[in-house]
C-alpha atoms as a PDB file:
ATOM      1  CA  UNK A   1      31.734  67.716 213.981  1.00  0.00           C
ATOM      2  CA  UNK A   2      30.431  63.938 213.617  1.00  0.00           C
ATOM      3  CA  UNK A   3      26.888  62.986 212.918  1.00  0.00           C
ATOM      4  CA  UNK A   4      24.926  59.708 212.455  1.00  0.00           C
ATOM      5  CA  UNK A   5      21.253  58.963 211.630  1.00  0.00           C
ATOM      6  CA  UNK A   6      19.744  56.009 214.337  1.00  0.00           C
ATOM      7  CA  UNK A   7      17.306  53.931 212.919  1.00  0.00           C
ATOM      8  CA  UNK A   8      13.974  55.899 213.218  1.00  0.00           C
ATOM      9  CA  UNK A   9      11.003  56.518 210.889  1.00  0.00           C
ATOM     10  CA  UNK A  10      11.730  56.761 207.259  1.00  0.00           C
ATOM     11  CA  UNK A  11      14.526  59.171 208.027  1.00  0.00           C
ATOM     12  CA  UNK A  12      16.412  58.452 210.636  1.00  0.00           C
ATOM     13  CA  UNK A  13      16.873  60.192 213.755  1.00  0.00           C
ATOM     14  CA  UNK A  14      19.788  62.824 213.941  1.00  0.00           C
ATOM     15  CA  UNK A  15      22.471  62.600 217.080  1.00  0.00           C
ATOM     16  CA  UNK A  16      25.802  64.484 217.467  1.00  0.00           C
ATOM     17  CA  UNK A  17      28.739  62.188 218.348  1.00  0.00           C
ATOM     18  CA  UNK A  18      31.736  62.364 220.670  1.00  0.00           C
ATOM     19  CA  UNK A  19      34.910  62.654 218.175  1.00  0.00           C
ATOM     20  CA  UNK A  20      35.888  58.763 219.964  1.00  0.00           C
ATOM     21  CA  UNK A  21      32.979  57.219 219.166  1.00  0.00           C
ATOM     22  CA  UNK A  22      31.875  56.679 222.278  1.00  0.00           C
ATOM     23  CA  UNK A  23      28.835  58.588 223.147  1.00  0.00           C
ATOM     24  CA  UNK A  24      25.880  60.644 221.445  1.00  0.00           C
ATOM     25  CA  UNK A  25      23.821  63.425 222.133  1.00  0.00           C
ATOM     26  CA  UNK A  26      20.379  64.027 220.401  1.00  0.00           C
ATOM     27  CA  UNK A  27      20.533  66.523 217.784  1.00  0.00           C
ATOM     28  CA  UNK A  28      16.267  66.863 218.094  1.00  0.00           C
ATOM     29  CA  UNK A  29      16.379  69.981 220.329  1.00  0.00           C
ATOM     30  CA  UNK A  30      18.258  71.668 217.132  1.00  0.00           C
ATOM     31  CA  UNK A  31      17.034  69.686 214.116  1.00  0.00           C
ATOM     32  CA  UNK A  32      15.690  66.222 213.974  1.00  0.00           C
ATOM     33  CA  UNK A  33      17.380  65.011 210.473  1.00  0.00           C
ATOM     34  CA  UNK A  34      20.128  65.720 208.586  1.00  0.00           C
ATOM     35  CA  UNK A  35      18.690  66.334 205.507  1.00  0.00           C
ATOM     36  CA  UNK A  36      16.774  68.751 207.382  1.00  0.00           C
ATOM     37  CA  UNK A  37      20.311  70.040 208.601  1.00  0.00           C
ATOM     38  CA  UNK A  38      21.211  70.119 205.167  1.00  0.00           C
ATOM     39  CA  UNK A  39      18.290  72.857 204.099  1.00  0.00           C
ATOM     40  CA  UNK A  40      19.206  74.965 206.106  1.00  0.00           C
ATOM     41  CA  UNK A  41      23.197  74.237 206.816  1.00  0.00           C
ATOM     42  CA  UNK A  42      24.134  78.176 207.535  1.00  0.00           C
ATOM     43  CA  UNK A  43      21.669  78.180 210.214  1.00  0.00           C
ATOM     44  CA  UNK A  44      21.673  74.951 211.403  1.00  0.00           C
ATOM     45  CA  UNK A  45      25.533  74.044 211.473  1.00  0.00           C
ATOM     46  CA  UNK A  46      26.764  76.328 214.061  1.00  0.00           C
ATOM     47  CA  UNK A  47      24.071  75.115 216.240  1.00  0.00           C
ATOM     48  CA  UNK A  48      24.867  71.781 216.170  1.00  0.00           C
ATOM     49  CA  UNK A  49      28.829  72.068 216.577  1.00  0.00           C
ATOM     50  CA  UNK A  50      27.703  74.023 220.158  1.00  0.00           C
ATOM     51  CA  UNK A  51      26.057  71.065 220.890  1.00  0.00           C
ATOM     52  CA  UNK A  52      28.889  69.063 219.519  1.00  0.00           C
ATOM     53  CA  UNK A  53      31.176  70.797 221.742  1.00  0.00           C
ATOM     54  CA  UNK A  54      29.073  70.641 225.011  1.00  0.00           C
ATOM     55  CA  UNK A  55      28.932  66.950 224.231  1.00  0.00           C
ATOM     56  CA  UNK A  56      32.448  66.940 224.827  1.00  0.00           C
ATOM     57  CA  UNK A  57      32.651  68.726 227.566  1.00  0.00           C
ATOM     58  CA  UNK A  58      29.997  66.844 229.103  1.00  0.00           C
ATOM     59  CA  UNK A  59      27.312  69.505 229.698  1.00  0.00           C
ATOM     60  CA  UNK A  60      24.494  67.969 227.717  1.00  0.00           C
ATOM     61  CA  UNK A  61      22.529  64.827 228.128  1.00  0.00           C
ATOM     62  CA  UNK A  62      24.310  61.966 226.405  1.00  0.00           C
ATOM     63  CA  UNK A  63      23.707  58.126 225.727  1.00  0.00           C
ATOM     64  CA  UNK A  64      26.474  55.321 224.870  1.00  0.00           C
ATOM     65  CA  UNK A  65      26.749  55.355 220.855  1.00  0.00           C
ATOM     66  CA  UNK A  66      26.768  52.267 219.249  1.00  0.00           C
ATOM     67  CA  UNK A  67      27.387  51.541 215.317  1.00  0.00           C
ATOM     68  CA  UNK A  68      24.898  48.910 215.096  1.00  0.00           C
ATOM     69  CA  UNK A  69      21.829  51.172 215.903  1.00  0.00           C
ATOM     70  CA  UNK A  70      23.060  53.457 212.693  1.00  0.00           C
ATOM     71  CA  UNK A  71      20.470  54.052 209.351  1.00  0.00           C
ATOM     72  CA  UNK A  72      22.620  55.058 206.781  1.00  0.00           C
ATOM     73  CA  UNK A  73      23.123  58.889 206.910  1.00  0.00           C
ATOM     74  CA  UNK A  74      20.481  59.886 204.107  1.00  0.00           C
ATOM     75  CA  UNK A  75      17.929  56.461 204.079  1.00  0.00           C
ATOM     76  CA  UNK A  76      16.627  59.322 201.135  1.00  0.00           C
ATOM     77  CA  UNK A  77      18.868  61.299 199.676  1.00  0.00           C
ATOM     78  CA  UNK A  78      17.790  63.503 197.069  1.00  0.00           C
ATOM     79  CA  UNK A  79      20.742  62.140 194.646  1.00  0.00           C
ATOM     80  CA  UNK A  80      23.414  59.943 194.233  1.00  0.00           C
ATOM     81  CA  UNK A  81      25.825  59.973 191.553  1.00  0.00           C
ATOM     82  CA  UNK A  82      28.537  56.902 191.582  1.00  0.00           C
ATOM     83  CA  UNK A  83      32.257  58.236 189.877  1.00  0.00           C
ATOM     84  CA  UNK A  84      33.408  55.304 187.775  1.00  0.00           C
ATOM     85  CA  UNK A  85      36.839  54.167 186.018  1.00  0.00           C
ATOM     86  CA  UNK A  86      39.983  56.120 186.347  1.00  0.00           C
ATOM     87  CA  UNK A  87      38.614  59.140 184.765  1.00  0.00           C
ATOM     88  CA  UNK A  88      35.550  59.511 187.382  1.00  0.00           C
ATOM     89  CA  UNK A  89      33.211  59.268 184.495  1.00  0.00           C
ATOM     90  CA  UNK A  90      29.171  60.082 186.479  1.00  0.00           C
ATOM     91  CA  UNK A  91      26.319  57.801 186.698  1.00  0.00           C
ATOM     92  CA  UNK A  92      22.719  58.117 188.528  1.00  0.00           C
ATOM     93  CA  UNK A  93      22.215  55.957 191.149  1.00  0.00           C
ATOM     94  CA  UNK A  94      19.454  54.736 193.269  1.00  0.00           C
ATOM     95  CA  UNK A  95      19.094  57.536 195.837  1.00  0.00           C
ATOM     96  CA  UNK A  96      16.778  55.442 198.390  1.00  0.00           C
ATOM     97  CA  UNK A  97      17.094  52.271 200.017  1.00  0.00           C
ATOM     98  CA  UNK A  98      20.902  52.749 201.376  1.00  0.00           C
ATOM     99  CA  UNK A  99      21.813  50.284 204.041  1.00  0.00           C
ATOM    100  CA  UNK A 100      22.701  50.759 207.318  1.00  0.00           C
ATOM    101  CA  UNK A 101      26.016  49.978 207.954  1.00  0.00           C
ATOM    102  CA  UNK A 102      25.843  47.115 209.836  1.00  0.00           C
ATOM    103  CA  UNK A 103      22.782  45.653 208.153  1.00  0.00           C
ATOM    104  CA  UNK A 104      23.680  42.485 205.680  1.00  0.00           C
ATOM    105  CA  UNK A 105      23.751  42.757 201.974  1.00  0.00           C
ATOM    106  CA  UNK A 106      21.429  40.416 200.699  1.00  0.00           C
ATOM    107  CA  UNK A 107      22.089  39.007 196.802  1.00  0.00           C
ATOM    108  CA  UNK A 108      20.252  36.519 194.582  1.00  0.00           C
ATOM    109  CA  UNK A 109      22.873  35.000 193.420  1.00  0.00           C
ATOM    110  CA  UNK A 110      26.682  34.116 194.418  1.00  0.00           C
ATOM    111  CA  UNK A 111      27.716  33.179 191.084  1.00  0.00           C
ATOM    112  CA  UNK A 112      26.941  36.629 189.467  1.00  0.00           C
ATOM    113  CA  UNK A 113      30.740  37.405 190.739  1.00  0.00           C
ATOM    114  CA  UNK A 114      29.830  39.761 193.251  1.00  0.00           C
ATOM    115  CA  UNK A 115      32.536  42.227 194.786  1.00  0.00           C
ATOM    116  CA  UNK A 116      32.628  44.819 197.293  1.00  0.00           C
ATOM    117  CA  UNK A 117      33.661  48.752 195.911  1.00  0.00           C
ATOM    118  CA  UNK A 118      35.083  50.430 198.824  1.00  0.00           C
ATOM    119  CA  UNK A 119      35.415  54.409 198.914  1.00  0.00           C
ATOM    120  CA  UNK A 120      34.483  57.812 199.690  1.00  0.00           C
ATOM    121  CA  UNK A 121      31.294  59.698 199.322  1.00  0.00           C
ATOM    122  CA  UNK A 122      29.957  63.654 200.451  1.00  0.00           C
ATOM    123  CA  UNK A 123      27.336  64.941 201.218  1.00  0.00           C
ATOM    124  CA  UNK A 124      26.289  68.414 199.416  1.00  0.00           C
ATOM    125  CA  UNK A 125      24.501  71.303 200.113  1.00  0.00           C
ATOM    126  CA  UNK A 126      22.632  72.952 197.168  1.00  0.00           C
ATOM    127  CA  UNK A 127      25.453  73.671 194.210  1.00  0.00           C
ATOM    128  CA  UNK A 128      24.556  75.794 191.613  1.00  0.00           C
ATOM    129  CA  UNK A 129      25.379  75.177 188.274  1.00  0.00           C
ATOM    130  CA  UNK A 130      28.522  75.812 186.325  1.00  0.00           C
ATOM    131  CA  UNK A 131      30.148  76.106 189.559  1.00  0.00           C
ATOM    132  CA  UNK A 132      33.985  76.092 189.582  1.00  0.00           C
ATOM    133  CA  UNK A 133      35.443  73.280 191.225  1.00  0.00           C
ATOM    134  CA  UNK A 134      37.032  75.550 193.975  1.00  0.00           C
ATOM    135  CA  UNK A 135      33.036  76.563 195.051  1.00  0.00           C
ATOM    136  CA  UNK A 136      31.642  73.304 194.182  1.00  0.00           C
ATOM    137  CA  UNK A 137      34.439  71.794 196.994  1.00  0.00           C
ATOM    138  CA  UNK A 138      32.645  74.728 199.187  1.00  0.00           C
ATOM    139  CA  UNK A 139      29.896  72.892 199.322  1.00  0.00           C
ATOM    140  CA  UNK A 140      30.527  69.666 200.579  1.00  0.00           C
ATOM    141  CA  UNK A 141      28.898  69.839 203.644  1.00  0.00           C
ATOM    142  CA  UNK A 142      29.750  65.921 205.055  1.00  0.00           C
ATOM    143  CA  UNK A 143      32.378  63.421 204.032  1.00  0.00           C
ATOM    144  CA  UNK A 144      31.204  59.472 204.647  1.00  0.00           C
ATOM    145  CA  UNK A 145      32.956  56.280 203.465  1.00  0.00           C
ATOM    146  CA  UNK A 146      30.790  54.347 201.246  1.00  0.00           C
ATOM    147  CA  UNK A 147      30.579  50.929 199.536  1.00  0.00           C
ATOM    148  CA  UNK A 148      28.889  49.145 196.862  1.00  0.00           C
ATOM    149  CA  UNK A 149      27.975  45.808 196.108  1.00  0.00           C
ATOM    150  CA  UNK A 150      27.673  45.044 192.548  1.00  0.00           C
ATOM    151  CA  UNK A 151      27.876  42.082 189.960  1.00  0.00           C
ATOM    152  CA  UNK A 152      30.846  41.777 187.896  1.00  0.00           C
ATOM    153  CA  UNK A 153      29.559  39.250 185.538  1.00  0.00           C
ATOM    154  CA  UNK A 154      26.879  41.601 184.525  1.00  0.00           C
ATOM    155  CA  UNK A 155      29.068  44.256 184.147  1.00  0.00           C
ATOM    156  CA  UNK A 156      31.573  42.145 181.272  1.00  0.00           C
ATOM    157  CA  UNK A 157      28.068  41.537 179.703  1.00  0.00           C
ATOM    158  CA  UNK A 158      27.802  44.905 179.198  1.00  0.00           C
ATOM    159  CA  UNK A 159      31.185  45.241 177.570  1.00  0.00           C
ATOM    160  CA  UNK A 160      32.783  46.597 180.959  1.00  0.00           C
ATOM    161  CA  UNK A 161      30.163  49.251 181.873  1.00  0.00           C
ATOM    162  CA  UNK A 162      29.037  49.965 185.334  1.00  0.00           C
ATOM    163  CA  UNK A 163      27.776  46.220 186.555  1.00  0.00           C
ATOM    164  CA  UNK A 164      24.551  45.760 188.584  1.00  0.00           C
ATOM    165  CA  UNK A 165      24.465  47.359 191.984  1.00  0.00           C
ATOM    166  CA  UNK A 166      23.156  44.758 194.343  1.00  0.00           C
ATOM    167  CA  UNK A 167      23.541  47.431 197.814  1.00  0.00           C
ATOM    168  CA  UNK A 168      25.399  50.201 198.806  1.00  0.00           C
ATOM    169  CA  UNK A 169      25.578  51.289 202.277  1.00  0.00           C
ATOM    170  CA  UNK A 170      27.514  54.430 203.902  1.00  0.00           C
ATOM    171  CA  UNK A 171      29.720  54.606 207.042  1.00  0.00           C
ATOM    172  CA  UNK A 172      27.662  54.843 210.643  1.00  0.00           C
ATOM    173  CA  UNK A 173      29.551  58.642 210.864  1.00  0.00           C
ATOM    174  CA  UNK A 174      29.508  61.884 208.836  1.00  0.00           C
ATOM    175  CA  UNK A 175      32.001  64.122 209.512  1.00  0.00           C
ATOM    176  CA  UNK A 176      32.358  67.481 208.445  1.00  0.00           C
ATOM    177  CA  UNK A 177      35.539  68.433 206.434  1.00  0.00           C
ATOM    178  CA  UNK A 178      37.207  70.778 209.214  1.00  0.00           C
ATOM    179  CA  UNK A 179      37.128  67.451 211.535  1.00  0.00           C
ATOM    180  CA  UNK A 180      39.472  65.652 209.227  1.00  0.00           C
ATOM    181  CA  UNK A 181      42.196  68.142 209.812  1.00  0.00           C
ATOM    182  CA  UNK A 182      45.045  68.260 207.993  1.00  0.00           C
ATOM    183  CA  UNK A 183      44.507  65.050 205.874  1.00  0.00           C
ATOM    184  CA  UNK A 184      41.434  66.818 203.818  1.00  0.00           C
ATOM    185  CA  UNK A 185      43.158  68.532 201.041  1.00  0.00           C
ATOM    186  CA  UNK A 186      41.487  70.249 197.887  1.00  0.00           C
ATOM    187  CA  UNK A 187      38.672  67.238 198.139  1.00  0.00           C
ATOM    188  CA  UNK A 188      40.730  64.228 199.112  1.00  0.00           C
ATOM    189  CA  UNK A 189      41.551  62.745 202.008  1.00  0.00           C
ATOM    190  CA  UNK A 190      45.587  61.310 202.799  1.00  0.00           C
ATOM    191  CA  UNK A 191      44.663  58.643 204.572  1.00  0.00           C
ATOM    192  CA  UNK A 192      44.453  54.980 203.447  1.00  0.00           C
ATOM    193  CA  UNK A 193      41.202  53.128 203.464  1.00  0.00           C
ATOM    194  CA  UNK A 194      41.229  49.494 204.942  1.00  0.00           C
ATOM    195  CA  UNK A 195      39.804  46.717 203.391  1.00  0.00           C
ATOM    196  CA  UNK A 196      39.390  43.432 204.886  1.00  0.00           C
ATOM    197  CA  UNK A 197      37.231  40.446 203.504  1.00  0.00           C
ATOM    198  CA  UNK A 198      36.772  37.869 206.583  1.00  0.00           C
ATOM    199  CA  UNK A 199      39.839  37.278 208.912  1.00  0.00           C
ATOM    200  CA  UNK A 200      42.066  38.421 205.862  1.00  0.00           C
ATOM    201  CA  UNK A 201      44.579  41.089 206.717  1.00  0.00           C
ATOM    202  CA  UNK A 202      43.059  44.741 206.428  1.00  0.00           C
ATOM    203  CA  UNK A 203      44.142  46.016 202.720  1.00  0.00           C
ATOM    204  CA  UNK A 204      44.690  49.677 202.345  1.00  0.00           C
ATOM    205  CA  UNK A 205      44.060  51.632 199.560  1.00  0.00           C
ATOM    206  CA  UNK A 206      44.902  55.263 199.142  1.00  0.00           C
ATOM    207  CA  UNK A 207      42.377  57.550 198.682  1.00  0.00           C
ATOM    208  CA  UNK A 208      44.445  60.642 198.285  1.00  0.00           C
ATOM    209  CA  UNK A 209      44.741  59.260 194.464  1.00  0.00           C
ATOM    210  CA  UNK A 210      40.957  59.676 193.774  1.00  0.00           C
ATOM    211  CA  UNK A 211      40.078  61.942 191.527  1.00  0.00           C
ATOM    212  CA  UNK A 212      39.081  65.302 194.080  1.00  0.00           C
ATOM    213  CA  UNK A 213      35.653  65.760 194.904  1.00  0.00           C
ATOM    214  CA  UNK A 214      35.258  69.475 193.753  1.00  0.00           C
ATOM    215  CA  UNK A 215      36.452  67.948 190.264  1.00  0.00           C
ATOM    216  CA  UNK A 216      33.486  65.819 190.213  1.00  0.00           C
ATOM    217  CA  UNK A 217      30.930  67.831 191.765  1.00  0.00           C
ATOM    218  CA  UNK A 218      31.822  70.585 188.876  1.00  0.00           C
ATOM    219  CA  UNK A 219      31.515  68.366 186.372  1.00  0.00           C
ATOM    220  CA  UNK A 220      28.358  66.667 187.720  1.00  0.00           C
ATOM    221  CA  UNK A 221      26.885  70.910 188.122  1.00  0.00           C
ATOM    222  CA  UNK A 222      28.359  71.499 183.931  1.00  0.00           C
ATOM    223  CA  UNK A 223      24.261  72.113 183.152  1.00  0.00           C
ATOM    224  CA  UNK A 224      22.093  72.089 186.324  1.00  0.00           C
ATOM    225  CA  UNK A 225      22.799  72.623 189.674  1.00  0.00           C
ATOM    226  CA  UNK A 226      22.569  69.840 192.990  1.00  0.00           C
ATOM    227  CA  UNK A 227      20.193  69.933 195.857  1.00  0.00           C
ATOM    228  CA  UNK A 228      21.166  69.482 199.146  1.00  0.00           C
ATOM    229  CA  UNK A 229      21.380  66.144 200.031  1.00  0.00           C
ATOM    230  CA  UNK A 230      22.809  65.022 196.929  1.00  0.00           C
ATOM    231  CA  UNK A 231      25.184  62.308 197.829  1.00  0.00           C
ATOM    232  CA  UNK A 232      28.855  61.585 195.517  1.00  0.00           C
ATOM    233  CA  UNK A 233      30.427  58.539 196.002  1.00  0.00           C
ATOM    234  CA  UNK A 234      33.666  57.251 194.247  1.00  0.00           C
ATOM    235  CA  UNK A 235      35.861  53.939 194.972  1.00  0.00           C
ATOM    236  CA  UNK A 236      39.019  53.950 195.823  1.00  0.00           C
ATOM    237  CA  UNK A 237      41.047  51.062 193.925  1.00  0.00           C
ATOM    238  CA  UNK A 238      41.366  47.865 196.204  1.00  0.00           C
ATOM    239  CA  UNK A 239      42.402  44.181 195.047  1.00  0.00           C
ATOM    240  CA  UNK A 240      39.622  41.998 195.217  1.00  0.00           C
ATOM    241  CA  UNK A 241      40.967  38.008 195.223  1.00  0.00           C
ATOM    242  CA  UNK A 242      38.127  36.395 194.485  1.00  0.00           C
ATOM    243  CA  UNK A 243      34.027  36.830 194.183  1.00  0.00           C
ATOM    244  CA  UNK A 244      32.146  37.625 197.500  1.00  0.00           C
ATOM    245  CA  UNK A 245      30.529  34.398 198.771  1.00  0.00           C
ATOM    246  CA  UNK A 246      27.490  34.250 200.988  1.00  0.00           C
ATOM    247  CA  UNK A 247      28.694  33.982 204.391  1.00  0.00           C
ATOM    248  CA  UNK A 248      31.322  36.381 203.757  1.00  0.00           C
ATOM    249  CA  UNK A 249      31.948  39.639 205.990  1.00  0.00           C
ATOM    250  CA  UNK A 250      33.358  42.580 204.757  1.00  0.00           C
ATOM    251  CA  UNK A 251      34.731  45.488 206.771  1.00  0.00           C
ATOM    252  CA  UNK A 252      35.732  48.841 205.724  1.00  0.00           C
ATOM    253  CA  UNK A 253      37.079  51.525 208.225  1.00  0.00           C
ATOM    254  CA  UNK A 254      39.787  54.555 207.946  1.00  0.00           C
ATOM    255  CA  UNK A 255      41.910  55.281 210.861  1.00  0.00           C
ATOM    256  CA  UNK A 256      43.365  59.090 211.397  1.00  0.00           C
ATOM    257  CA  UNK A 257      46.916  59.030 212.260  1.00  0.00           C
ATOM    258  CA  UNK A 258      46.289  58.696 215.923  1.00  0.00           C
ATOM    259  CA  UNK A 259      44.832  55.162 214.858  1.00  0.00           C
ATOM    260  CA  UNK A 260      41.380  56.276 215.876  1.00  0.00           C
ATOM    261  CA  UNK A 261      38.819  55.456 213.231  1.00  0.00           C
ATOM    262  CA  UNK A 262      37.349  58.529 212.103  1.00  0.00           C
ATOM    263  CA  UNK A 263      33.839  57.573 210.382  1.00  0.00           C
ATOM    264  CA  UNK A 264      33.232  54.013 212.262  1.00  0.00           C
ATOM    265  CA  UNK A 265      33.039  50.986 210.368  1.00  0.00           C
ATOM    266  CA  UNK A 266      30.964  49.133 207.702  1.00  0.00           C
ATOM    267  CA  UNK A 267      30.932  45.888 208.454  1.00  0.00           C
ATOM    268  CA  UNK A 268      28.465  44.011 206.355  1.00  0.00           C
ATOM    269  CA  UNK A 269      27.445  39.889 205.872  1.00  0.00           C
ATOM    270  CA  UNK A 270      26.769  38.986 202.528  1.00  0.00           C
ATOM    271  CA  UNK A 271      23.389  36.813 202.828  1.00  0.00           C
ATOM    272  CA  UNK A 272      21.125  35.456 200.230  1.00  0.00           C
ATOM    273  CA  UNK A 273      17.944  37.095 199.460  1.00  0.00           C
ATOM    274  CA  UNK A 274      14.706  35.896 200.889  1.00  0.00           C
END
């Protein structure tokens, strides 16, 4: 099942989509936000993929999808927690204010060194704590690509800590993990992520080397649990050339291995603020 939030109140507005990306069906009949989805997933779920699968079969009311009208999934999530370095060490983020992914990044300053982290991100239901990592992985209720904007200078102040986050935004599509198929294993997905900065050639990385999401989520539940709507995000390692310029575009997208892209594409301007 795929999902996106349109641009709508504070909150978005919740549509099913058509596994090509094509077309949408309003998901208001059943539930009119994810997060609202998310409270009450065991209920909610099965209703949706019926309307999920009528959308494909073209029994319900349907509209042509298009990335651009796309809030990010949770405009305000309850949580996010960022996975840093190679051991996936967890910091608090800002939960609110996540871009759409088409909307520009906007930045102060070029010459703080800013760079684009590319990578993966879910969506969880509530997770109670000390939960194994097998039953933390349960609970992943959507999988998203994500990225951050941050500044690198800051972070070699800081003696290599986590540098400022200037913007993060998530992919237009959730999907749930039994859409990915095969490729989802144990909380990773074998796919490669594509990176491209500009006309560059796309650069993937592979995200089945990340560090699996029911790893982090159990560490992250060690002494209290997660709500639902808590988003995880971790990047998956790309070569970056150079700083991030204003005027530059970045893209990230992953492709299934029909060549279809499975989550839609960020595709994001880097602007200057004001």
């Amino acid at each position: 099942m795929k999902l996106a939030s349109l641009m709508h109140g504070r909150d978005g507005r919740l549509v099913v989509v058509s596994r090509d990306l094509t077309r949408a069906t309003d998901a208001f009949p059943v539930v009119p936000t994810l997060q609202a989805a998310l409270d009450d997933w065991d209920r909610q779920a099965p209703r949706l993929e019926d309307l999920a699968v009528s959308l494909e079969h073209g029994s319900v009311p349907s509209f042509r999808f298009h990335e651009h009208d796309c809030a990010a999934p949770l405009p305000r999530a309850f949580g996010r927690l960022v996975a840093t370095g190679q051991a996936g060490d967890l910091a608090p983020a800002r939960s609110a204010g996540a871009l759409g992914p088409r909307q520009p990044v906007r930045a102060l300053d070029e010459a703080a060194g800013l760079a684009a982290e590319a990578g993966l991100a879910v969506i969880v239901g509530d997770v109670p704590a000390a939960a194994s990592p097998a039953q933390a992985s349960a609970r992943v209720r959507v999988v998203m690509l994500g990225c951050r904007v941050i500044e690198t200078k800051e972070s070699e102040r800081a003696g290599g800590a986590l540098g400022r986050e200037v913007a993060c935004s998530f992919s237009p599509v959730v999907v749930t993990p039994d859409e990915i198929g095969p490729s989802w294993r144990q909380g990773r997905i074998d796919l490669p992520l594509l990176f491209r900065v500009n006309q560059q050639p796309p650069r993937p990385g592979q995200a089945t080397g990340a560090v699996a999401a029911g790893d982090l989520l159990a560490r992250a539940v060690e002494r209290h649990d997660l709500q639902a709507g808590t988003i995880l995000a971790w990047s998956v390692p790309m070569p970056q050339e150079q700083p991030l310029r204003f005027g530059d575009i970045v893209r990230i997208e992953m492709k299934d291995a029909a060549g279809h892209s499975l989550f839609g594409a960020i595709e994001q301007e880097i602007l200057p603020a004001g």
